[in-house]
PDB file of N, CA and C in Angstrom:
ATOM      1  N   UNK A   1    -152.167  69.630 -17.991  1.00  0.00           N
ATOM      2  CA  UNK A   1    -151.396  70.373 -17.013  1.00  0.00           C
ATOM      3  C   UNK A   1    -149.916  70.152 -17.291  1.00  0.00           C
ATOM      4  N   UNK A   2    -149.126  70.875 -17.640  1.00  0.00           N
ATOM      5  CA  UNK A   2    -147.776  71.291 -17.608  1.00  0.00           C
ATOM      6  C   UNK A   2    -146.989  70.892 -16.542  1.00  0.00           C
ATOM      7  N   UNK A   3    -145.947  69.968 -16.374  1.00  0.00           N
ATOM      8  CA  UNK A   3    -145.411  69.584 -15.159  1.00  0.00           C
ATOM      9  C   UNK A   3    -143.907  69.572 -15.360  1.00  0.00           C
ATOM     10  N   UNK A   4    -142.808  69.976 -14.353  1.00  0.00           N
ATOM     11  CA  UNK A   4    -141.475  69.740 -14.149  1.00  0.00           C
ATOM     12  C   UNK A   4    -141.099  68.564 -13.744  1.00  0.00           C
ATOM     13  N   UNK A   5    -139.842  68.918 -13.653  1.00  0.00           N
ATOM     14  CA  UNK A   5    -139.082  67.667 -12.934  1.00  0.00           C
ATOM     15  C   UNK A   5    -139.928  65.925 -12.870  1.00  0.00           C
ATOM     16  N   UNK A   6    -139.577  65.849 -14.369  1.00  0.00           N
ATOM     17  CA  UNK A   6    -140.359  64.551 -14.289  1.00  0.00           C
ATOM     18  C   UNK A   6    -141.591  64.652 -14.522  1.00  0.00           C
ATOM     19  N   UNK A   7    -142.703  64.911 -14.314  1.00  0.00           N
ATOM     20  CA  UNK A   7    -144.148  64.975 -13.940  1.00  0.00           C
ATOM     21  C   UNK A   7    -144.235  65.210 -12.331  1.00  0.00           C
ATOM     22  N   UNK A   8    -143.476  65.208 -11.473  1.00  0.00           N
ATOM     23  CA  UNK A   8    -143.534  64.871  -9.716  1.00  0.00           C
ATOM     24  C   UNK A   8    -144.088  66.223  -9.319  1.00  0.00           C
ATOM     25  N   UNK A   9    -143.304  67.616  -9.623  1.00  0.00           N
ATOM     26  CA  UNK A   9    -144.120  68.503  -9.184  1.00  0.00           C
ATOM     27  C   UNK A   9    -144.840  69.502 -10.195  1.00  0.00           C
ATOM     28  N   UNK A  10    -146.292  70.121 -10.116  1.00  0.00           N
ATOM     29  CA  UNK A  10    -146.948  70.317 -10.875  1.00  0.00           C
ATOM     30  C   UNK A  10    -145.804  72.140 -11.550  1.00  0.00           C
ATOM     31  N   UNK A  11    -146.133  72.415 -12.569  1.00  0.00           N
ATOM     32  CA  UNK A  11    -145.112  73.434 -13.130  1.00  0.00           C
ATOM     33  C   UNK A  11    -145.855  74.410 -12.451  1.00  0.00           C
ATOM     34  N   UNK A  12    -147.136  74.826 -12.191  1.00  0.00           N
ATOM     35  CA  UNK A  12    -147.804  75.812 -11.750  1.00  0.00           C
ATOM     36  C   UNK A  12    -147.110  76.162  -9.726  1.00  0.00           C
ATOM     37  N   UNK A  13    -147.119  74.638  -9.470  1.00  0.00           N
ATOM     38  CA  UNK A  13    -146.561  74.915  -7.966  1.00  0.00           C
ATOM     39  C   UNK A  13    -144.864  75.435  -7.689  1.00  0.00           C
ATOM     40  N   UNK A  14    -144.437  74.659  -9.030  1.00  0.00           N
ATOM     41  CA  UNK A  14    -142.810  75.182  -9.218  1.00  0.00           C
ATOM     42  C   UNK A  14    -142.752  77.222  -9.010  1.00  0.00           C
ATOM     43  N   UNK A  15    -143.972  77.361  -9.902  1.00  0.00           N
ATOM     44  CA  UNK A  15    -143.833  78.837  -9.704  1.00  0.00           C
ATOM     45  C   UNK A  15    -144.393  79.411  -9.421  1.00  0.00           C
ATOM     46  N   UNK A  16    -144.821  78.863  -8.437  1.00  0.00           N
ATOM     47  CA  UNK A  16    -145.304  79.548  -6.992  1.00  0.00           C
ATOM     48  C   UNK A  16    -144.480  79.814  -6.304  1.00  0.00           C
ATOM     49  N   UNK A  17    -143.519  78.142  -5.870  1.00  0.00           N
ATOM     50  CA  UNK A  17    -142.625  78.401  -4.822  1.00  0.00           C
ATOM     51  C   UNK A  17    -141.464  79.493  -5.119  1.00  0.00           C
ATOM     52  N   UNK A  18    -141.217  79.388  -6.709  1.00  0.00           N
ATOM     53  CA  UNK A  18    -139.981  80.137  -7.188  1.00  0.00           C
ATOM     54  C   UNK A  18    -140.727  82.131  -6.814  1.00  0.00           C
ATOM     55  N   UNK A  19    -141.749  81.949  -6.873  1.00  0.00           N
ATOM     56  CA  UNK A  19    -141.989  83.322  -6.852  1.00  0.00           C
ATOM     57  C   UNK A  19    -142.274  83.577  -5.218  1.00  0.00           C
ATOM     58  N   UNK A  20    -142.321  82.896  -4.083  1.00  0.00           N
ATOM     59  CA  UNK A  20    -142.451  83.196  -2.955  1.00  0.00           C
ATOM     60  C   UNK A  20    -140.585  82.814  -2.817  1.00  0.00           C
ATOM     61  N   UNK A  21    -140.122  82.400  -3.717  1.00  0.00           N
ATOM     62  CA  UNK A  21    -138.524  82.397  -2.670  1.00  0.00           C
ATOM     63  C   UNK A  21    -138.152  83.881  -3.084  1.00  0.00           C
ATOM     64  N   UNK A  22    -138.231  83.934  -4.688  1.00  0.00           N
ATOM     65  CA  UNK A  22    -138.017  85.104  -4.845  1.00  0.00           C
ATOM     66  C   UNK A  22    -138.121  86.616  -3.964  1.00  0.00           C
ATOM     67  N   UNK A  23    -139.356  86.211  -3.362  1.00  0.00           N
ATOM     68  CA  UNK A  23    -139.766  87.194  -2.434  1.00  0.00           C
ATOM     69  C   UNK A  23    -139.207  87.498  -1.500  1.00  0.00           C
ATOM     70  N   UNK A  24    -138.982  86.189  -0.829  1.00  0.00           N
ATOM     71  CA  UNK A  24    -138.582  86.555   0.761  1.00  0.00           C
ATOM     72  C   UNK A  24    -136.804  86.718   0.246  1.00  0.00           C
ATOM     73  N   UNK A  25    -136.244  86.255  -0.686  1.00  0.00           N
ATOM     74  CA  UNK A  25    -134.674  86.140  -0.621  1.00  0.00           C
ATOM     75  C   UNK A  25    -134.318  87.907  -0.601  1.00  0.00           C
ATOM     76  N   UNK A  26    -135.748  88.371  -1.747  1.00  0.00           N
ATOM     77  CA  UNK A  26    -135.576  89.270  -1.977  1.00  0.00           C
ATOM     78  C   UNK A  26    -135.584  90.348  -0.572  1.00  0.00           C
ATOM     79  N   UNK A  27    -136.048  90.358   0.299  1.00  0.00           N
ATOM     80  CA  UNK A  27    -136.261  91.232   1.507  1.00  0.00           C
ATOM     81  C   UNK A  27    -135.412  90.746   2.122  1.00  0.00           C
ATOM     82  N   UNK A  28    -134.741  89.880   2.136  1.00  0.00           N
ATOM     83  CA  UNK A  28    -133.419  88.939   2.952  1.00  0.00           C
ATOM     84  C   UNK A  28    -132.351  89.899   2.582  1.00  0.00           C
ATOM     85  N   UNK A  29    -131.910  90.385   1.083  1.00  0.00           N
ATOM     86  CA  UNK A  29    -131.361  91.335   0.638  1.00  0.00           C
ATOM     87  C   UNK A  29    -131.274  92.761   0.906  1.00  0.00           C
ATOM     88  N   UNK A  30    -132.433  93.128   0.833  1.00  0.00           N
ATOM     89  CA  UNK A  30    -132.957  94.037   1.025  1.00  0.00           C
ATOM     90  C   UNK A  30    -132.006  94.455   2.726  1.00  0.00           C
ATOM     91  N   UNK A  31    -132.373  93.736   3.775  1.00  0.00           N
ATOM     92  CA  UNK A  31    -132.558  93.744   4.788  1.00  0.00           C
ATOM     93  C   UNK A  31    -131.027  94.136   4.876  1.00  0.00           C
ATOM     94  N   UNK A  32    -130.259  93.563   3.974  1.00  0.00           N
ATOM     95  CA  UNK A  32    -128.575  93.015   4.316  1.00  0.00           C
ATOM     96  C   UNK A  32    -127.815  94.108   3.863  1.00  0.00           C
ATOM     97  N   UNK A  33    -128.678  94.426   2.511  1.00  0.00           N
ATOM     98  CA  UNK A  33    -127.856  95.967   2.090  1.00  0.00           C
ATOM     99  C   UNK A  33    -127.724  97.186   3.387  1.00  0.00           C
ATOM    100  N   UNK A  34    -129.229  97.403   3.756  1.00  0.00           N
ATOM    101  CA  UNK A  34    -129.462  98.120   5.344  1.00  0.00           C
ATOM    102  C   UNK A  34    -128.556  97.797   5.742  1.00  0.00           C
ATOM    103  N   UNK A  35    -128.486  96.799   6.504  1.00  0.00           N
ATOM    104  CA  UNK A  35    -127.518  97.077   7.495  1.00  0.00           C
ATOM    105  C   UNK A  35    -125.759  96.777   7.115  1.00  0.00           C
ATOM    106  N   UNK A  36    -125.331  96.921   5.311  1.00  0.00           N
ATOM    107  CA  UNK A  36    -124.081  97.125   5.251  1.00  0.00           C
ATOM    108  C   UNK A  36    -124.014  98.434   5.599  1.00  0.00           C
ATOM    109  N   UNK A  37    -125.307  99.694   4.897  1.00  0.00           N
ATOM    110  CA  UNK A  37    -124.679 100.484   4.958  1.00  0.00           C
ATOM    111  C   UNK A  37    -124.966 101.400   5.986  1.00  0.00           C
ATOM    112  N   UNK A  38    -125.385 100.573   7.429  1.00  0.00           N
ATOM    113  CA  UNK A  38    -125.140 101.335   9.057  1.00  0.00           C
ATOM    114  C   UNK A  38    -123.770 100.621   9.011  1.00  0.00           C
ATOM    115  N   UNK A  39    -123.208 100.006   8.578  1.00  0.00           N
ATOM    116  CA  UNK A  39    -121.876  99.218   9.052  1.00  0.00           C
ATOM    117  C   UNK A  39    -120.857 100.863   8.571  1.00  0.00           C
ATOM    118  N   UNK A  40    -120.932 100.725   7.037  1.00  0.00           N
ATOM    119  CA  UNK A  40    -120.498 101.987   6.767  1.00  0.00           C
ATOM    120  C   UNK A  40    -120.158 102.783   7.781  1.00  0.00           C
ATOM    121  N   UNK A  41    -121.628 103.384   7.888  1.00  0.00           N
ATOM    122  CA  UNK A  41    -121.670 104.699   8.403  1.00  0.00           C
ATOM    123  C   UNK A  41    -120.715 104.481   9.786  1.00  0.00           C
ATOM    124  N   UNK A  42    -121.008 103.636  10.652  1.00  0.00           N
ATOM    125  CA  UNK A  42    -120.083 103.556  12.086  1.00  0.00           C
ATOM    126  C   UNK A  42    -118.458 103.334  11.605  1.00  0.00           C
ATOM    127  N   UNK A  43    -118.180 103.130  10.387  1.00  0.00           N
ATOM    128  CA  UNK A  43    -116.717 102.859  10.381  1.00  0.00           C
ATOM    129  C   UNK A  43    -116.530 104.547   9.589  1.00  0.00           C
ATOM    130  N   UNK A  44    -117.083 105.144   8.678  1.00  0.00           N
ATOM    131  CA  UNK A  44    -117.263 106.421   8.219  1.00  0.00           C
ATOM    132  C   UNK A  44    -116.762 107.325   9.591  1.00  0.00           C
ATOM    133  N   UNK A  45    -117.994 107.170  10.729  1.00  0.00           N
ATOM    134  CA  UNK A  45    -117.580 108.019  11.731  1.00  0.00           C
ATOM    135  C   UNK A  45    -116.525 107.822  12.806  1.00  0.00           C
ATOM    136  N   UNK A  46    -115.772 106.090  12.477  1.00  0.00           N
ATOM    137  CA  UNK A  46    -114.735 105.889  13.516  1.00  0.00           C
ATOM    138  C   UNK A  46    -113.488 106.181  13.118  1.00  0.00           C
ATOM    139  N   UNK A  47    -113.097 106.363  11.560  1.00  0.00           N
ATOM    140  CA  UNK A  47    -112.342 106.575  10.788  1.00  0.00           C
ATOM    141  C   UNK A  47    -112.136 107.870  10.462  1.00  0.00           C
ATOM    142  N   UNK A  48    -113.218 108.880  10.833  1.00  0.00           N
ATOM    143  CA  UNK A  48    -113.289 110.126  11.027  1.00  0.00           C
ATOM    144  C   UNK A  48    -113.084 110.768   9.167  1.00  0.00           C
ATOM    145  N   UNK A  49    -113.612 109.843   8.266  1.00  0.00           N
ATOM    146  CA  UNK A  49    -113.722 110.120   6.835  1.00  0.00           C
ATOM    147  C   UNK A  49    -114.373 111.092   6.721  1.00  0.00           C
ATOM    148  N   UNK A  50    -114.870 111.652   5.600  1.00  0.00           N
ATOM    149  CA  UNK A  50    -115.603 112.396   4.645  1.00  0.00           C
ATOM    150  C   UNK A  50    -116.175 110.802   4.199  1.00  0.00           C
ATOM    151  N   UNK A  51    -117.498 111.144   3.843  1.00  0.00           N
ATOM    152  CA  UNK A  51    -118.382 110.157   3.103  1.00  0.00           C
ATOM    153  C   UNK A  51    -117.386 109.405   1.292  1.00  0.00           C
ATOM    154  N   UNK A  52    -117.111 110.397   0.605  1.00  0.00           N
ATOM    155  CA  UNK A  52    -116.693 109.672  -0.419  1.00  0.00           C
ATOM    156  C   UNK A  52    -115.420 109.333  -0.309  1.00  0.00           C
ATOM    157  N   UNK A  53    -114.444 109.546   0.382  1.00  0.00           N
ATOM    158  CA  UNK A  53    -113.346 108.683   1.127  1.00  0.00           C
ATOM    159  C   UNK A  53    -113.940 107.503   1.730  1.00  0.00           C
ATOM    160  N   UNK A  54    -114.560 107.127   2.741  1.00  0.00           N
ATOM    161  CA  UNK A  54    -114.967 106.538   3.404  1.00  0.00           C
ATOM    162  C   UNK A  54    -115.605 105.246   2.439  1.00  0.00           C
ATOM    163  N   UNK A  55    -116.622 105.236   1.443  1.00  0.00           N
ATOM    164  CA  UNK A  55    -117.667 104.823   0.850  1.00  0.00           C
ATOM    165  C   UNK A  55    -116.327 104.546  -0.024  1.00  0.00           C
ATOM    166  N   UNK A  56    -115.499 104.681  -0.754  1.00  0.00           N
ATOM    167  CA  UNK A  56    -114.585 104.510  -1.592  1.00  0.00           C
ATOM    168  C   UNK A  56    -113.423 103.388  -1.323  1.00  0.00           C
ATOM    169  N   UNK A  57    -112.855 103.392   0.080  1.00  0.00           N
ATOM    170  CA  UNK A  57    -112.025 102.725   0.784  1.00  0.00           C
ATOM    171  C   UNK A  57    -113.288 100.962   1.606  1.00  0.00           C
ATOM    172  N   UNK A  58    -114.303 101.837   2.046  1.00  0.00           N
ATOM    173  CA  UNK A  58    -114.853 100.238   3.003  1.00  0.00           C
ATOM    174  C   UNK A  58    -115.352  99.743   1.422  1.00  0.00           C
ATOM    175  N   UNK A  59    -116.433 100.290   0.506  1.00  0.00           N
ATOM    176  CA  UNK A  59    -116.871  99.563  -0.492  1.00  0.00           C
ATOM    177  C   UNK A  59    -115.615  98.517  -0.915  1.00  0.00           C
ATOM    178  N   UNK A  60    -114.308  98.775  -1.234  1.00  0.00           N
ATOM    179  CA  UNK A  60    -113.349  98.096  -1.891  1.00  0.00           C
ATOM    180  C   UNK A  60    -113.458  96.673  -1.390  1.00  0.00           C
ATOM    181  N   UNK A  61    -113.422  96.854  -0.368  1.00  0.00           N
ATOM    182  CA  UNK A  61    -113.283  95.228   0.055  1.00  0.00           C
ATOM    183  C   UNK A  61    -114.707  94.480  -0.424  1.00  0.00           C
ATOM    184  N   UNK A  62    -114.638  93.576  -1.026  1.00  0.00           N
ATOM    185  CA  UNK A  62    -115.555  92.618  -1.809  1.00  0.00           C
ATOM    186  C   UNK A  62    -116.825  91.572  -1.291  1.00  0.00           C
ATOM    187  N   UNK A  63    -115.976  91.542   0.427  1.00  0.00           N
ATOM    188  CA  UNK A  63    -117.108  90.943   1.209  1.00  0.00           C
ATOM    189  C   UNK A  63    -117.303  91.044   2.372  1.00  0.00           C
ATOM    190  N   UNK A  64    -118.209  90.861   3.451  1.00  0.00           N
ATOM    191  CA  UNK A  64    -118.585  91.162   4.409  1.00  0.00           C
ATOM    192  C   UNK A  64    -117.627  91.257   5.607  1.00  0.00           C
ATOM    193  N   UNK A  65    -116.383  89.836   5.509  1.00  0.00           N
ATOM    194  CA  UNK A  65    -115.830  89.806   6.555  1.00  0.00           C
ATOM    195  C   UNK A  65    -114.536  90.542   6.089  1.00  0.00           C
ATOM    196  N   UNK A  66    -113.985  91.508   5.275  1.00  0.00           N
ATOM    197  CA  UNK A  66    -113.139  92.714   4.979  1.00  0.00           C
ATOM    198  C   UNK A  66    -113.445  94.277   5.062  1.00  0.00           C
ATOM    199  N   UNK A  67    -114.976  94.068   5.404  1.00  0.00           N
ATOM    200  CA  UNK A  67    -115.481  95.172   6.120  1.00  0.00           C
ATOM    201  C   UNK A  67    -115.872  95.426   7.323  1.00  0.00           C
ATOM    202  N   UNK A  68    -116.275  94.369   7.988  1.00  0.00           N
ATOM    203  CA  UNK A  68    -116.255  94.176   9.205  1.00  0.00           C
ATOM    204  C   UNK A  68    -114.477  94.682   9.860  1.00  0.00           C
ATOM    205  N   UNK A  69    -114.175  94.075   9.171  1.00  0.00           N
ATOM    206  CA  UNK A  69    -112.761  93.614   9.746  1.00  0.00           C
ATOM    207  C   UNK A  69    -111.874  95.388   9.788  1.00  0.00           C
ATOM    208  N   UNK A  70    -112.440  95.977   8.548  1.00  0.00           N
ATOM    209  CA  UNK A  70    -112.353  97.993   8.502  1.00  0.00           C
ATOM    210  C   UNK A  70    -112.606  98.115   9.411  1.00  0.00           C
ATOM    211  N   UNK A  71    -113.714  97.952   9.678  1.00  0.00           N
ATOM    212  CA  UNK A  71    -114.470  98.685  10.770  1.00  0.00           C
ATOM    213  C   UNK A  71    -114.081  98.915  12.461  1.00  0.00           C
ATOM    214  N   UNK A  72    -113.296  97.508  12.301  1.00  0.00           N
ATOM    215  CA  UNK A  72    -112.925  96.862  13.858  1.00  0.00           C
ATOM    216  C   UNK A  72    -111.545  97.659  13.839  1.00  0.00           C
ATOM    217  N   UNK A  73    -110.982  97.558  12.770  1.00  0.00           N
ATOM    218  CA  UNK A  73    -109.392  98.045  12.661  1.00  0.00           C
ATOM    219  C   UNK A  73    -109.723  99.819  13.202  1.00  0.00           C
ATOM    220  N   UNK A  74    -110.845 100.674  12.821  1.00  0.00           N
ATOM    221  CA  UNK A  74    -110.784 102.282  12.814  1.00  0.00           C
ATOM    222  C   UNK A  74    -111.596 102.075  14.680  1.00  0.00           C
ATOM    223  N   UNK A  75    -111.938 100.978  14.885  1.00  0.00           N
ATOM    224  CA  UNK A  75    -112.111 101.300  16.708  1.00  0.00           C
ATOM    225  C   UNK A  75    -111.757 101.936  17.596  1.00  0.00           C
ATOM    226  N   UNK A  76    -110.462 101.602  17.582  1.00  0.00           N
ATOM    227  CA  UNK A  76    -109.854 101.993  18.784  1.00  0.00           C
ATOM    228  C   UNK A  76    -109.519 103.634  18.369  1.00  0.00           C
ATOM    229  N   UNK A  77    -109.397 104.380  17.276  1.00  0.00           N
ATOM    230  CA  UNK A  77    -109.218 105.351  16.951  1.00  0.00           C
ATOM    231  C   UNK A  77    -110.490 106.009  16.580  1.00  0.00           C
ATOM    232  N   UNK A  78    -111.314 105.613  16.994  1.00  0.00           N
ATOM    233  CA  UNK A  78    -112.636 106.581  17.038  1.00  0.00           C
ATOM    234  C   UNK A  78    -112.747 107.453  18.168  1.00  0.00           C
ATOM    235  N   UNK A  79    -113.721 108.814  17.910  1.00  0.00           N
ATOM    236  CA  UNK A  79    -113.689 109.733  19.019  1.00  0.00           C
ATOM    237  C   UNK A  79    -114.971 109.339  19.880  1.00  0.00           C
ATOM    238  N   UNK A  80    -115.527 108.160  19.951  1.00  0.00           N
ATOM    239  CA  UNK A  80    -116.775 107.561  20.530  1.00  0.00           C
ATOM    240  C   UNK A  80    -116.117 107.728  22.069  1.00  0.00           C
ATOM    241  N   UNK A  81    -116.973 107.342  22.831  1.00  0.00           N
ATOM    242  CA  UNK A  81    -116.521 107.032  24.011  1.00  0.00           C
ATOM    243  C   UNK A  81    -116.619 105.464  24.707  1.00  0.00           C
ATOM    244  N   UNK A  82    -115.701 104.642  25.447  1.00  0.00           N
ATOM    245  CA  UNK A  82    -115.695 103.183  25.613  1.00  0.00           C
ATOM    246  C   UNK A  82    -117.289 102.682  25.742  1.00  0.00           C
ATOM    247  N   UNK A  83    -118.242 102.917  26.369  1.00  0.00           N
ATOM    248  CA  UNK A  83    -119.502 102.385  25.765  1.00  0.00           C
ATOM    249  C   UNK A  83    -119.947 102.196  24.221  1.00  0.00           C
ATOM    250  N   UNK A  84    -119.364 103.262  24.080  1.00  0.00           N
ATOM    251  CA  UNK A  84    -120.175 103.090  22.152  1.00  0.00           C
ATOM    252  C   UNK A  84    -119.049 102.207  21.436  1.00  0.00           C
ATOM    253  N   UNK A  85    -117.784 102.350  22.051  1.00  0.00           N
ATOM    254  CA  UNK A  85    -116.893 101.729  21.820  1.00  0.00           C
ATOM    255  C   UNK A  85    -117.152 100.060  21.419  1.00  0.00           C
ATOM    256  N   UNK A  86    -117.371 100.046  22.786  1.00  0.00           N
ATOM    257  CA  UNK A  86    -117.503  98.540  23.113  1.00  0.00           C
ATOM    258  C   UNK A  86    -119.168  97.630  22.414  1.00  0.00           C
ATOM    259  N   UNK A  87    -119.940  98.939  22.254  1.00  0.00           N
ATOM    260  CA  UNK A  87    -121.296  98.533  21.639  1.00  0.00           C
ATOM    261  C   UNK A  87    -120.591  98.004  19.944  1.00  0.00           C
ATOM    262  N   UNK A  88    -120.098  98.836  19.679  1.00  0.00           N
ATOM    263  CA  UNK A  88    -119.379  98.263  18.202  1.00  0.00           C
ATOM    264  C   UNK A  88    -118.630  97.316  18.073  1.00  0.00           C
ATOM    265  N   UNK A  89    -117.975  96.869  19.049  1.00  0.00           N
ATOM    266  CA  UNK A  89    -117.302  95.463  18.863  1.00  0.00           C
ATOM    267  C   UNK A  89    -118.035  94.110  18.783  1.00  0.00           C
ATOM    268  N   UNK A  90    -119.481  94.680  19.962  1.00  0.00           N
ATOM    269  CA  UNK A  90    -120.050  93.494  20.019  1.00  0.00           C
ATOM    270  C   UNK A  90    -120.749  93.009  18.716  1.00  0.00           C
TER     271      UNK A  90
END
């Protein structure tokens, strides 16, 4: 039997676990892309863009909290009304 790290864990269980992290990290991803791009879309429609303006300007920023941070900035100038308003801040 083939073993890692030393002999301590068996190589067969190594890739197991590597193929169940794989999995779930993978739908963890999955999950995160979704909901960048509802983030998009609510700053798309608060910013009152065209899609490839929009998708061109929020994509730029490199990480989560420079898009967020778009998004919050085109708020108060959205044509939503203070409920949907305020649903987006939270």
């Amino acid at each position: 039997m083939s073993s890692s790290l030393g002999g301590l864990i068996p190589g067969k269980d190594i890739a197991l676990a590597r193929s169940e992290f794989h999995t779930v990290y993978g739908a963890a991803m999955e999950s995160w892309v979704k909901l960048e791009g509802c983030i998009f879309y609510w700053f798309m429609c608060c910013a009152q863009m065209d899609e490839k303006m929009g998708r061109a300007i929020f994509f730029s920023a490199k990480n989560f909290n420079g898009r967020r941070d778009m998004l919050n900035a085109a708020i108060p100038f959205s044509p939503f009304d203070e409920p949907t308003r305020e649903f987006l801040r939270s």
